[in-house]
N, C-alpha and C. Protein backbone atom coordinates (compact mmCIF):
# COMPACT_ATOMS: atom_id res chain seq x y z
N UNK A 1 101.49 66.53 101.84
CA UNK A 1 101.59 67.39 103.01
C UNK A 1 100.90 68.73 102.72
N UNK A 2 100.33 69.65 103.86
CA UNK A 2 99.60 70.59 103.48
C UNK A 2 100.59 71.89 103.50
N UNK A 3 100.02 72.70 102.76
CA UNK A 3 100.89 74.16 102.82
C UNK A 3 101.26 74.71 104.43
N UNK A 4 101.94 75.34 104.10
CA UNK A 4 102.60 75.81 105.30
C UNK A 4 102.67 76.87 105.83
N UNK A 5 101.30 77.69 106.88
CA UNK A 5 101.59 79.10 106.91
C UNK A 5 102.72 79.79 107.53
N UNK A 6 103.42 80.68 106.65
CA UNK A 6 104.89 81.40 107.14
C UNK A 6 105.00 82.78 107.36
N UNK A 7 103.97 83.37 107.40
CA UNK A 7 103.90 84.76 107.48
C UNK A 7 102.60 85.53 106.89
N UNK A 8 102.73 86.87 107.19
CA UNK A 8 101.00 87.51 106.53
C UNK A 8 101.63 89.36 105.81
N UNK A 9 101.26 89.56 105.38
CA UNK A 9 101.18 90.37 104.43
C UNK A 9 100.72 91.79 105.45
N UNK A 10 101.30 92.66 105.66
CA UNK A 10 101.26 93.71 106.26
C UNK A 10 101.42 95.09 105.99
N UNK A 11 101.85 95.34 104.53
CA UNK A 11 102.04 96.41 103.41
C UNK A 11 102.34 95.83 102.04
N UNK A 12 101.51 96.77 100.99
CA UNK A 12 101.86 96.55 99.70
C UNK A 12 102.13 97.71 99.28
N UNK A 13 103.20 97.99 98.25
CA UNK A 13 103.23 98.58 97.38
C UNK A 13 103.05 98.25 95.98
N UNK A 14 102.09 99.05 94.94
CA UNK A 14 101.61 98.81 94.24
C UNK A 14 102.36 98.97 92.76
N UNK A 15 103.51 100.05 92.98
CA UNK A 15 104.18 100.81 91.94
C UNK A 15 105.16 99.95 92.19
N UNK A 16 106.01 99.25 92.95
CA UNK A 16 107.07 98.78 92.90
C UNK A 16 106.15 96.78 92.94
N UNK A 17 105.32 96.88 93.17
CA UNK A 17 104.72 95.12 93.39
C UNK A 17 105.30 94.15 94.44
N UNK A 18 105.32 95.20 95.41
CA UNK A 18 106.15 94.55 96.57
C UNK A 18 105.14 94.14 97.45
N UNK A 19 105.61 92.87 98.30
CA UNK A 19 104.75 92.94 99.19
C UNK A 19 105.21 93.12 100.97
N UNK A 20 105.13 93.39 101.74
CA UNK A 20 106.44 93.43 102.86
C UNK A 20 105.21 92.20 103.67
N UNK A 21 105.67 91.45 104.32
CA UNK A 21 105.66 90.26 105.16
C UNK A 21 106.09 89.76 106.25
N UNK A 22 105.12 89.98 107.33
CA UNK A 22 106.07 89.27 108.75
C UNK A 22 105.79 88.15 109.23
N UNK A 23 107.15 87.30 109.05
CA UNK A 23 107.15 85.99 108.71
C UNK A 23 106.91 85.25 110.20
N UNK A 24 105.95 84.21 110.33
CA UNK A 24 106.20 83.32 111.40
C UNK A 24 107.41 82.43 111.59
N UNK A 25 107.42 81.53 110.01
CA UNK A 25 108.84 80.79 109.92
C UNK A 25 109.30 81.15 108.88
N UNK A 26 110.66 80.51 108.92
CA UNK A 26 111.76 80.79 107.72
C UNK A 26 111.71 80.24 106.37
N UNK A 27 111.93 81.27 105.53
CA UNK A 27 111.63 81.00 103.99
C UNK A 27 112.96 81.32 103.37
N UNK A 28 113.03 80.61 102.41
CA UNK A 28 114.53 80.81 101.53
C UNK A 28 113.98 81.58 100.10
N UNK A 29 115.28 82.10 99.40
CA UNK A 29 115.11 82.20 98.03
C UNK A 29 114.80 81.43 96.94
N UNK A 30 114.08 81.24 96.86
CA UNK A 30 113.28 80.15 95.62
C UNK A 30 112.22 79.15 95.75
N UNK A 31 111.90 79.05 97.20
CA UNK A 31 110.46 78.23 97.63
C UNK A 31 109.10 79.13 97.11
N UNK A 32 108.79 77.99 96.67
CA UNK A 32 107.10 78.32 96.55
C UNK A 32 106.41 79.17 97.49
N UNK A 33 105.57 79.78 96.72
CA UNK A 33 104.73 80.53 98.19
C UNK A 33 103.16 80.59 97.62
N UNK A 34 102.25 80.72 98.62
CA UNK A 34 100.76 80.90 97.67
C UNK A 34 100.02 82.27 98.80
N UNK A 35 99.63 83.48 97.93
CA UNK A 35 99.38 83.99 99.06
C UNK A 35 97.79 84.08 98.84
N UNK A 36 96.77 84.24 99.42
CA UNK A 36 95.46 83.75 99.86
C UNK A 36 94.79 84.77 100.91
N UNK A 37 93.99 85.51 100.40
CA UNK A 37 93.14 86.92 101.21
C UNK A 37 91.75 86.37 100.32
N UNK A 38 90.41 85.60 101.16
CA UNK A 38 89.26 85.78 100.90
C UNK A 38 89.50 84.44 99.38
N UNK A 39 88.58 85.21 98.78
CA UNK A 39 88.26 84.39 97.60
C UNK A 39 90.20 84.89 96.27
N UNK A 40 90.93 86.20 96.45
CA UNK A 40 91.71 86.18 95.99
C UNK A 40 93.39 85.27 96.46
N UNK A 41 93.84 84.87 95.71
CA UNK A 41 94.84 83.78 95.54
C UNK A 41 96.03 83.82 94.54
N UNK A 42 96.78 83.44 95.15
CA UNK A 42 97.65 83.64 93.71
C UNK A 42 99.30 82.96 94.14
N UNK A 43 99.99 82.18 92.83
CA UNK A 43 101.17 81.85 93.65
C UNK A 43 102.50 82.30 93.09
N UNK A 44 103.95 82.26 93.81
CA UNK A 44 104.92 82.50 93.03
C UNK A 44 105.74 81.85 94.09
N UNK A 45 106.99 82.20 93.18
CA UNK A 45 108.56 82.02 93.91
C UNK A 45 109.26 83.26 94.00
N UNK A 46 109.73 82.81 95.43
CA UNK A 46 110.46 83.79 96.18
C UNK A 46 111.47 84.23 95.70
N UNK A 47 111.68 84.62 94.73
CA UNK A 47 113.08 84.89 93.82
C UNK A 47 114.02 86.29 93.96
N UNK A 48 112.57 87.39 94.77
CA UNK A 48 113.26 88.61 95.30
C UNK A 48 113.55 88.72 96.59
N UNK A 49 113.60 89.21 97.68
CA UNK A 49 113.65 88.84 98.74
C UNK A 49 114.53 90.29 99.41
N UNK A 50 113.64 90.97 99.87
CA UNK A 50 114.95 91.90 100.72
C UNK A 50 114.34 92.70 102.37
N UNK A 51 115.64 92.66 103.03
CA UNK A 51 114.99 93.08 104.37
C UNK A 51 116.21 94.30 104.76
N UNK A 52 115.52 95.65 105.05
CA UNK A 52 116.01 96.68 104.99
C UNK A 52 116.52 97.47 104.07
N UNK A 53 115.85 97.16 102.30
CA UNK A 53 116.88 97.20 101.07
C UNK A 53 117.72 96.67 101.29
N UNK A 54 118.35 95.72 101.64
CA UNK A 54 119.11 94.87 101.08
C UNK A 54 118.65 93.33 100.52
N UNK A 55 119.11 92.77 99.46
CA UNK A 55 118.73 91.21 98.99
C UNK A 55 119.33 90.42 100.18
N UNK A 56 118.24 89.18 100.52
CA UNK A 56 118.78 88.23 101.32
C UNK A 56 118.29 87.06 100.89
N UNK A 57 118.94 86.01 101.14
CA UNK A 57 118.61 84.72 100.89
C UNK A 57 117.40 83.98 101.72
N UNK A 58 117.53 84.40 102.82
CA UNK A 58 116.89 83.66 103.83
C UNK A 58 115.98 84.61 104.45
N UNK A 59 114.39 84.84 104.91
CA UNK A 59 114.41 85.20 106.04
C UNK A 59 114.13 84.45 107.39
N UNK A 60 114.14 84.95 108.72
CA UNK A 60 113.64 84.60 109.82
C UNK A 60 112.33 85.00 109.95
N UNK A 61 111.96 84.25 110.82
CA UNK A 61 110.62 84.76 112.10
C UNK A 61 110.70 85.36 112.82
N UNK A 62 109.35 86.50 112.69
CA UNK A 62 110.12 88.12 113.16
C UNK A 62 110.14 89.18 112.26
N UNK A 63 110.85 88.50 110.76
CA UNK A 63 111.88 89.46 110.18
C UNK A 63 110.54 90.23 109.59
N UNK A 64 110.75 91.31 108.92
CA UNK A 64 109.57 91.78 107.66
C UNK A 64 110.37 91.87 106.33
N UNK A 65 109.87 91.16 105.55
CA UNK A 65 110.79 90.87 104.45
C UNK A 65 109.67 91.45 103.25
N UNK A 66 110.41 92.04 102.54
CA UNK A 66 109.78 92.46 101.48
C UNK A 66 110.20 91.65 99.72
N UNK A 67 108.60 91.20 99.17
CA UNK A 67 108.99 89.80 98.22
C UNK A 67 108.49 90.70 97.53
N UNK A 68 108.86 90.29 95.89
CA UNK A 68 108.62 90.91 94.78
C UNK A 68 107.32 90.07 94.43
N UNK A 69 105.87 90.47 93.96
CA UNK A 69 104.76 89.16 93.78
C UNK A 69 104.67 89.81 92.19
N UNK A 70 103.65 89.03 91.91
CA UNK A 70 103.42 88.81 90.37
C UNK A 70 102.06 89.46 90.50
N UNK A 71 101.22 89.43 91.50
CA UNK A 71 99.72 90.05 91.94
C UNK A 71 99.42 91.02 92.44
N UNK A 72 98.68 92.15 92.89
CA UNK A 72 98.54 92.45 93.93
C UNK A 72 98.59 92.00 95.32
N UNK A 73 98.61 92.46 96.16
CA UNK A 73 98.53 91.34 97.66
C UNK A 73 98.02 92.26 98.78
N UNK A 74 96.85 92.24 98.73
CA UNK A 74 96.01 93.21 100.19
C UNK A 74 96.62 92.45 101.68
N UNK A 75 96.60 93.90 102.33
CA UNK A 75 97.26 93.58 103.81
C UNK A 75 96.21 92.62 104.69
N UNK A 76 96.76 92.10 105.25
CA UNK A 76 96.28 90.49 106.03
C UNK A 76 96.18 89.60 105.57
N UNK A 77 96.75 89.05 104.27
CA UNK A 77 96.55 88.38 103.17
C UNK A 77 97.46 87.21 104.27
N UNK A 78 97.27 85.77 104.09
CA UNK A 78 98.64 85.06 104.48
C UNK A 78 98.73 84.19 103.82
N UNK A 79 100.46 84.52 104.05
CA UNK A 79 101.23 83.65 103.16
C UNK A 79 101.70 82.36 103.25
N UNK A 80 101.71 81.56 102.25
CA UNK A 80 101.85 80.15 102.97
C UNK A 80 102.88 79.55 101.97
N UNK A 81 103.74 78.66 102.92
CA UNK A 81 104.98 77.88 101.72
C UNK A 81 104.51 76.54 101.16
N UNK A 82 104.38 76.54 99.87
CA UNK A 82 103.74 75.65 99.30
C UNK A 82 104.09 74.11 99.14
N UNK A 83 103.93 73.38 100.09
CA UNK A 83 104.45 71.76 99.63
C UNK A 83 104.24 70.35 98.69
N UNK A 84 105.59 70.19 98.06
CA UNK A 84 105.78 69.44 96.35
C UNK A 84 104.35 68.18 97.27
N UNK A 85 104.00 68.09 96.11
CA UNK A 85 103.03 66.69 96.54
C UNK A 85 103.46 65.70 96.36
């Protein structure tokens, strides 16, 4: 099955490696994600997750959730949930 776009990348912070994200669909704590701007790429798990400073498990569509990445992540970047093959 092919990846799954769930949202796009709309602020980074660079000092904290955050990325904030407004999600089309719903993502949990610990799914795969691959995020993808141009020729840069890069993947992780959702292991941070918070909307308003606070940690959440889940977000919605809608929400702007801010994920902890392992990369940089330039704004318009989108994010996609990655599916087991």
């Amino acid at each position: 099955m092919a990846d799954q776009e769930v949202g796009k990348v709309i602020h980074y912070y660079d000092k904290a490696m955050v990325a904030v994200v407004k999600l089309a669909k719903k993502i949990k704590a610990g799914d795969p994600l691959k995020v993808v701007k141009g020729e840069n790429e890069f993947e992780l798990t959702a292991d941070s997750m918070q909307l308003n400073h606070e940690p959440i498990s889940e977000g919605k569509p809608g929400e702007e959730v801010a994920i902890k990445v392992p990369s940089p992540a330039k704004e318009g970047a989108i994010v996609f949930k990655v599916e087991a093959a």
